[in-house]
N, C-alpha and C. Protein backbone atom coordinates (compact mmCIF):
# COMPACT_ATOMS: atom_id res chain seq x y z
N UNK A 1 0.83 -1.18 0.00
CA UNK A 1 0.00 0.00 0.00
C UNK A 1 0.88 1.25 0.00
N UNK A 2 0.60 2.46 -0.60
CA UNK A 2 1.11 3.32 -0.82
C UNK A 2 1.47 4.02 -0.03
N UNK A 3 2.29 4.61 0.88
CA UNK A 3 2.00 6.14 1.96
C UNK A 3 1.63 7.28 1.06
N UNK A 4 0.81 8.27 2.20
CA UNK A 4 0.55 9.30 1.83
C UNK A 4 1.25 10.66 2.16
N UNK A 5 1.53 11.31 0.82
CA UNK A 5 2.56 12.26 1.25
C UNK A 5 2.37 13.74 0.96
N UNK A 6 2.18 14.84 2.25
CA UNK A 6 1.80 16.05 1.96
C UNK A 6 2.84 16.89 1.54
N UNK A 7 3.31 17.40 0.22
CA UNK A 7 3.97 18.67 -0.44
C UNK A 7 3.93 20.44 0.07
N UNK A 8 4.74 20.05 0.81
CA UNK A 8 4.96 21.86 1.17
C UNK A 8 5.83 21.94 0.17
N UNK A 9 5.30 23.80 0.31
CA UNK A 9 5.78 24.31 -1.04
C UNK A 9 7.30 24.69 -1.21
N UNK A 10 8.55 24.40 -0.20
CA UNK A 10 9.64 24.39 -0.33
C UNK A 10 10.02 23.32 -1.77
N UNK A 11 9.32 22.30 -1.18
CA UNK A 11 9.53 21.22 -2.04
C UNK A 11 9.58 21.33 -3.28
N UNK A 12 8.46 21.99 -3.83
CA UNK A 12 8.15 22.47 -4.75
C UNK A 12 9.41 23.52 -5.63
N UNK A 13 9.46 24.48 -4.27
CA UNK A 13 10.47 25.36 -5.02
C UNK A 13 12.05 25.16 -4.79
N UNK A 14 12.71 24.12 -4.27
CA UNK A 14 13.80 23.74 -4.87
C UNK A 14 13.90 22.97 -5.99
N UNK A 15 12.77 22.10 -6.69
CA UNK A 15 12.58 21.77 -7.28
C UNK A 15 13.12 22.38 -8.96
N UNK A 16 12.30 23.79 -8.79
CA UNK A 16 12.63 24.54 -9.45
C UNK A 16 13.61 25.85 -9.67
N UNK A 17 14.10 26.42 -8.49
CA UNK A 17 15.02 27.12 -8.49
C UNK A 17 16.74 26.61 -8.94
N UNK A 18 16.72 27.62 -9.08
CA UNK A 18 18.21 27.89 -9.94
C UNK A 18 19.11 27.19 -9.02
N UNK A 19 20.05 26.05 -9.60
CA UNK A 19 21.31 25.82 -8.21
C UNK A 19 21.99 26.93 -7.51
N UNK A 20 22.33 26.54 -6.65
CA UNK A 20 22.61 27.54 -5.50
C UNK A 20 24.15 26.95 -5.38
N UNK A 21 24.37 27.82 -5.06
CA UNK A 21 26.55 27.70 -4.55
C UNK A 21 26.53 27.67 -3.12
N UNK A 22 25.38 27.69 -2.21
CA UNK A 22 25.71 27.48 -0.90
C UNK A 22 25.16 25.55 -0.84
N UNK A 23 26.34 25.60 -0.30
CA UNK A 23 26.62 23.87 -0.20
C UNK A 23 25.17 22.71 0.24
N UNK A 24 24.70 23.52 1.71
CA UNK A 24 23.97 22.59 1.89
C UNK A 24 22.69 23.14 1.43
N UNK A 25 22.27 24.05 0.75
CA UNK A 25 20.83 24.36 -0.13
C UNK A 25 21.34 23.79 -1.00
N UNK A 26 22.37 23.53 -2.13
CA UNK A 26 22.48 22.63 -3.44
C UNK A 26 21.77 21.36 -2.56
N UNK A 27 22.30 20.57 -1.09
CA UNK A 27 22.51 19.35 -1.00
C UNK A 27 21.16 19.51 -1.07
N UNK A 28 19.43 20.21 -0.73
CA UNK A 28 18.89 19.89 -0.05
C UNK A 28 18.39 19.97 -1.28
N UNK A 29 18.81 21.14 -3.05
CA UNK A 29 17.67 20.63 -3.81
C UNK A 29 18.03 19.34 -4.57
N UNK A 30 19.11 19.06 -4.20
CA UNK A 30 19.62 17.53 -4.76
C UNK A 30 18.69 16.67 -4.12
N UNK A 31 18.79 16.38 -3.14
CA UNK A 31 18.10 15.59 -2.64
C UNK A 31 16.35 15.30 -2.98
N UNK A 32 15.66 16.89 -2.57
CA UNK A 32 14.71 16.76 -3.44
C UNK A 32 14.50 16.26 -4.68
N UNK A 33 14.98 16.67 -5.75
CA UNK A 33 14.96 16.21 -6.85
C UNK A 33 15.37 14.69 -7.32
N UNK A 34 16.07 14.19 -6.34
CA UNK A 34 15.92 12.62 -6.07
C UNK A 34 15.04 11.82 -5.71
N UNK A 35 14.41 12.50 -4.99
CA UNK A 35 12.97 11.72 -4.37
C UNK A 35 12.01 12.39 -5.39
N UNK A 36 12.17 13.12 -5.83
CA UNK A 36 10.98 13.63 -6.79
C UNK A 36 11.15 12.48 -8.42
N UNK A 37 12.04 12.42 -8.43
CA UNK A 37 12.55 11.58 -9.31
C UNK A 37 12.16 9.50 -9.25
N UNK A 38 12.62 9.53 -8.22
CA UNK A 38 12.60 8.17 -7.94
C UNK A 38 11.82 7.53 -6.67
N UNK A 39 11.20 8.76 -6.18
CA UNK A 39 10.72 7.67 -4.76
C UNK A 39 8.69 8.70 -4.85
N UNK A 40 8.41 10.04 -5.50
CA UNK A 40 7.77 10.56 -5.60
C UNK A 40 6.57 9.12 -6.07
N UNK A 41 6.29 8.58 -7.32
CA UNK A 41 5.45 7.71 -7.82
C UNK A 41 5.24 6.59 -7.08
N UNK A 42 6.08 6.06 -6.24
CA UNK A 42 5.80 5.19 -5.07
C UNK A 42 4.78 5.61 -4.13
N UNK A 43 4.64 7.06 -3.96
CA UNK A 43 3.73 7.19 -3.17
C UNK A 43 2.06 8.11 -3.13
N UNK A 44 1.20 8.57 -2.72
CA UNK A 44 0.26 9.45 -2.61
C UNK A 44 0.61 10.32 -2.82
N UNK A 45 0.85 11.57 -3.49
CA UNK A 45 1.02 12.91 -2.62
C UNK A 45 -0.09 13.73 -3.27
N UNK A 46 -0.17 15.18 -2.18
CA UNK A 46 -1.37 15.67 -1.96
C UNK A 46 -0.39 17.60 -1.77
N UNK A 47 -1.18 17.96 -2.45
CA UNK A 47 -1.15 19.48 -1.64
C UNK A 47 -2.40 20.21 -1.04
N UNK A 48 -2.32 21.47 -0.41
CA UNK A 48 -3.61 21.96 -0.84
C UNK A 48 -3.43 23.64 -1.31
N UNK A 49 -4.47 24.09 -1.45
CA UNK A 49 -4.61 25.27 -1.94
C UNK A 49 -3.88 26.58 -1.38
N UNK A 50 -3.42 26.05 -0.17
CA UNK A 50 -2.14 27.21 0.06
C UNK A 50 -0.87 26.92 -0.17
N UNK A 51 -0.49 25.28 -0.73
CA UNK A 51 0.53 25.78 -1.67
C UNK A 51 0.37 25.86 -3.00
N UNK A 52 -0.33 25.41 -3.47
CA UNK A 52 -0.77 26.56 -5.16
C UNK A 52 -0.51 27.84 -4.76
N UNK A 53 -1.28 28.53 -3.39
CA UNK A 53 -1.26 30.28 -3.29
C UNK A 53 0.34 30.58 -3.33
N UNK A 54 1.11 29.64 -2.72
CA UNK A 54 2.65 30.23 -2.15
C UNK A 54 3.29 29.65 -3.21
N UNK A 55 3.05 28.87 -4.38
CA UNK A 55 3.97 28.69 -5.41
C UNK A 55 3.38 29.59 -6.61
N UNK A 56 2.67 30.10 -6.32
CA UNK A 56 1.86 31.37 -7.50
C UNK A 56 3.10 32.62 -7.52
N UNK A 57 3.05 32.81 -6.01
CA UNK A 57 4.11 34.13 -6.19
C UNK A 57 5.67 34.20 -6.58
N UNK A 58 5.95 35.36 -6.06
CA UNK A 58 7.94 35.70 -6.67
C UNK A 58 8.07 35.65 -7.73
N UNK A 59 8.99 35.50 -8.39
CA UNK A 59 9.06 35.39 -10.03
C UNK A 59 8.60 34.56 -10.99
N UNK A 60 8.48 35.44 -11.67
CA UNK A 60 6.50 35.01 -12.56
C UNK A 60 7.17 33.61 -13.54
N UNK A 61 8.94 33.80 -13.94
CA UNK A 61 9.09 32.42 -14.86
C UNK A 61 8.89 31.00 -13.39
N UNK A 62 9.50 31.39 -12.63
CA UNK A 62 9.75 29.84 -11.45
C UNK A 62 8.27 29.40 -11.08
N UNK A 63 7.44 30.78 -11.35
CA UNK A 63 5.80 30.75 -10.64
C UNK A 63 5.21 29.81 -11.34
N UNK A 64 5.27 29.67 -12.69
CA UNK A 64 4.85 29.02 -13.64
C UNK A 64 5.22 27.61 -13.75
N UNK A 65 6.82 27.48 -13.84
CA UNK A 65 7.36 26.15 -13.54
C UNK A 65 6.82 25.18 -11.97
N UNK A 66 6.95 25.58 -10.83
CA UNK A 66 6.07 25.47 -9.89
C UNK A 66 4.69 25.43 -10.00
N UNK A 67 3.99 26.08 -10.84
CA UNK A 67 2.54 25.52 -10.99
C UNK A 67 2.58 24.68 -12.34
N UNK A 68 2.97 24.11 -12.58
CA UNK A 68 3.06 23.20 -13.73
C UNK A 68 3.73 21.60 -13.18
N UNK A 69 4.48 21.91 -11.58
CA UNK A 69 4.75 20.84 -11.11
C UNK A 69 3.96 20.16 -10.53
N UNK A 70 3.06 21.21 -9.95
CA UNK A 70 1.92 20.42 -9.06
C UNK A 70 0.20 20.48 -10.17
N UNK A 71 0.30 20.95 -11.17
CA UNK A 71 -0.75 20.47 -11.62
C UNK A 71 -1.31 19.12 -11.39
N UNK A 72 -2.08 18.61 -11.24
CA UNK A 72 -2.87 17.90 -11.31
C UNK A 72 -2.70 16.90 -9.95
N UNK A 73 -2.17 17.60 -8.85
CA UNK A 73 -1.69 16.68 -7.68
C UNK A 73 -2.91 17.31 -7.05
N UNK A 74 -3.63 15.90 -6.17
CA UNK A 74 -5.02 16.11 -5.55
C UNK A 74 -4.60 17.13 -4.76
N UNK A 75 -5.90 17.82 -4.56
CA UNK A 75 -5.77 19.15 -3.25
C UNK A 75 -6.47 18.82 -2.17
N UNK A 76 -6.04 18.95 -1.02
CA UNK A 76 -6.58 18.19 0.48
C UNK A 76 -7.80 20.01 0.69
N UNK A 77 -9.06 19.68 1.41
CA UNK A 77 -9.45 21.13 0.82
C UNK A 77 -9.34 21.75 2.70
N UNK A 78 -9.38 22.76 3.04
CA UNK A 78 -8.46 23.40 4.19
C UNK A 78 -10.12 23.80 4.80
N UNK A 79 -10.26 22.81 5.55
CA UNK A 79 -11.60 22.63 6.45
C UNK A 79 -11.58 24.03 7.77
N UNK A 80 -12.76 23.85 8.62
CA UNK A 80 -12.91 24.19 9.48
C UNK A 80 -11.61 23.59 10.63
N UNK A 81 -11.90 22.43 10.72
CA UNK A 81 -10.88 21.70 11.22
C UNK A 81 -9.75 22.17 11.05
N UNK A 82 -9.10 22.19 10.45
CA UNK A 82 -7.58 23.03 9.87
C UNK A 82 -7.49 24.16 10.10
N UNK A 83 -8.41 24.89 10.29
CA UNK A 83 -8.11 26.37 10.56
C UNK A 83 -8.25 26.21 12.22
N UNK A 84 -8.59 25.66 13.18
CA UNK A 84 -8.87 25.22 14.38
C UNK A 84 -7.56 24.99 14.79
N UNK A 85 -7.20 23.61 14.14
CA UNK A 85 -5.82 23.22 14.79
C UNK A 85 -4.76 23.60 14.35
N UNK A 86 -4.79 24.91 13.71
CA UNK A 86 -3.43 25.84 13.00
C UNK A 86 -3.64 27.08 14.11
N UNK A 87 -4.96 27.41 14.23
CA UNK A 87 -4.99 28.25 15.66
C UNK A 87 -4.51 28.09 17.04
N UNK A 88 -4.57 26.26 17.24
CA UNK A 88 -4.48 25.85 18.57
C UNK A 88 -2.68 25.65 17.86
N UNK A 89 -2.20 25.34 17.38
CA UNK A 89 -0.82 25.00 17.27
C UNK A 89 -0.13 26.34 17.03
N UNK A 90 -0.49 27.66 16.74
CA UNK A 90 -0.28 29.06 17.16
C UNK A 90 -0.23 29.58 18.69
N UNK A 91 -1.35 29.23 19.27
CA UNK A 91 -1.96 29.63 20.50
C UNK A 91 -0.99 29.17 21.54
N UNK A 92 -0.69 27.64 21.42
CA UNK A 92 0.15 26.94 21.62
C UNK A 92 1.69 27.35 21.61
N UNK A 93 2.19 28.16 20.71
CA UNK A 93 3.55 28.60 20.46
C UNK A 93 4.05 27.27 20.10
N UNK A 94 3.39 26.77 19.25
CA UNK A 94 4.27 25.32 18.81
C UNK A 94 4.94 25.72 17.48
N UNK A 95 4.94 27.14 16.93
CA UNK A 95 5.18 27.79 15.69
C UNK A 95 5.39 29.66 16.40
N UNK A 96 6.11 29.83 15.62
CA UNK A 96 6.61 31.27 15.60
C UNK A 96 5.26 31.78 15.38
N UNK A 97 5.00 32.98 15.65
CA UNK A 97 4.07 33.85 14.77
C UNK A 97 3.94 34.22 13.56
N UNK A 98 5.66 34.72 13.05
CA UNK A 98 5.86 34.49 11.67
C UNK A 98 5.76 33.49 10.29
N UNK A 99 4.77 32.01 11.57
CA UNK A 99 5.04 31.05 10.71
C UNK A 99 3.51 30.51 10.46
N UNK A 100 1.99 31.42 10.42
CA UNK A 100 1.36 30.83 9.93
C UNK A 100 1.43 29.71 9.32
N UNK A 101 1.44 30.35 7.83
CA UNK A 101 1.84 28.97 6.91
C UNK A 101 1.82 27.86 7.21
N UNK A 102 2.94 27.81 7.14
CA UNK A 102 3.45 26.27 8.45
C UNK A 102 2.37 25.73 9.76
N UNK A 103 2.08 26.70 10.15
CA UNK A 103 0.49 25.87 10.81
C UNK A 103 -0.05 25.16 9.99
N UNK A 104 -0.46 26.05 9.41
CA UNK A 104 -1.84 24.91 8.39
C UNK A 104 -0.97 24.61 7.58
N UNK A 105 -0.01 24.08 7.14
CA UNK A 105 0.29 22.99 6.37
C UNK A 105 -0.23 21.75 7.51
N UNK A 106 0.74 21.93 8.34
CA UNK A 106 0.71 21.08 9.59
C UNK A 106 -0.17 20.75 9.66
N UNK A 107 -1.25 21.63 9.91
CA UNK A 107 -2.61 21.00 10.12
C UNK A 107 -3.94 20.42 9.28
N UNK A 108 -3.26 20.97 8.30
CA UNK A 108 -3.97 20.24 6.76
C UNK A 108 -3.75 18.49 6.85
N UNK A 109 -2.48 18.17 7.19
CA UNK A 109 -1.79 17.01 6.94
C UNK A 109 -2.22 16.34 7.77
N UNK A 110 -2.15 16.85 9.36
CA UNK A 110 -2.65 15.99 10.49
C UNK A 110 -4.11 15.67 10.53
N UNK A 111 -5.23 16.58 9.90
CA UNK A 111 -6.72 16.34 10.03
C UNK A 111 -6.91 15.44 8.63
N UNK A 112 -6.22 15.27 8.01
CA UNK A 112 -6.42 14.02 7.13
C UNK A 112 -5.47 12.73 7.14
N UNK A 113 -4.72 13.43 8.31
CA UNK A 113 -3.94 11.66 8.47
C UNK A 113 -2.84 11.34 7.55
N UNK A 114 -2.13 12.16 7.14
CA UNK A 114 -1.12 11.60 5.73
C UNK A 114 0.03 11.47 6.66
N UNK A 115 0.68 10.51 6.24
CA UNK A 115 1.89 9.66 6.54
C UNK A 115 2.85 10.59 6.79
N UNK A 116 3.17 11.43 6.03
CA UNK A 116 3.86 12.29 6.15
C UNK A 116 4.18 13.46 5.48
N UNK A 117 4.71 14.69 5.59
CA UNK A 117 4.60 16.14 5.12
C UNK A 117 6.28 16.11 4.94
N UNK A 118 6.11 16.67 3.91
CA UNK A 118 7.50 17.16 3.20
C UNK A 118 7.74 18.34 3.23
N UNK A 119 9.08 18.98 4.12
CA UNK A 119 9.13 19.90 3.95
C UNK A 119 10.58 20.95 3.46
């Protein structure tokens, strides 16, 4: 059986960004692009609609390449629930303030149970 695997939008955008000369961002879009390559079709993966929103922006050529990566990857849809436990994992200080986002990814992933979040 497959695991299920939630796509944050880092993922996405090393994917597509330009190599980098700092050592361990090359290592990390290497790596990505290895699993995107060879271990990605082994499994589920899922985004939802806030990373379409966060791979839409910055520069309009990578914006494009990034939405052309995740075309057609199911979208988990960002419930009541999710906005709840991105509040309580805020409220909580289990996340910076600066790090919305990252709540509700978090909590997108956890109210549907996926194996695991990529980030």
């Amino acid at each position: 059986m497959k695991e299920s695997v939630y796509i944050e939008t880092s993922i996405i955008s090393y994917l597509c960004s330009r190599p980098s000369r700092d050592l361990i961002i090359a290592a990390k879009q290497e790596a990505t692009r290895e699993w995107w390559e060879n271990i990605r079709n082994k499994n589920d993966i899922y985004i939802s609609s806030l990373v379409v929103d966060e791979a839409s922006q910055g520069d309009r050529c990578l914006a494009i390449k990034r939405k052309e990566l995740i075309a057609g990857v199911p979208l988990l849809p960002q419930t009541e629930n999710c906005a709840k436990l991105a509040y309580e994992l805020l409220n909580a200080h289990a996340f910076p303030e600066k790090a919305v986002a990252d709540a509700h990814h978090v909590a997108i992933a956890s109210v549907y149970q996926v194996n695991f979040l990529l980030s």
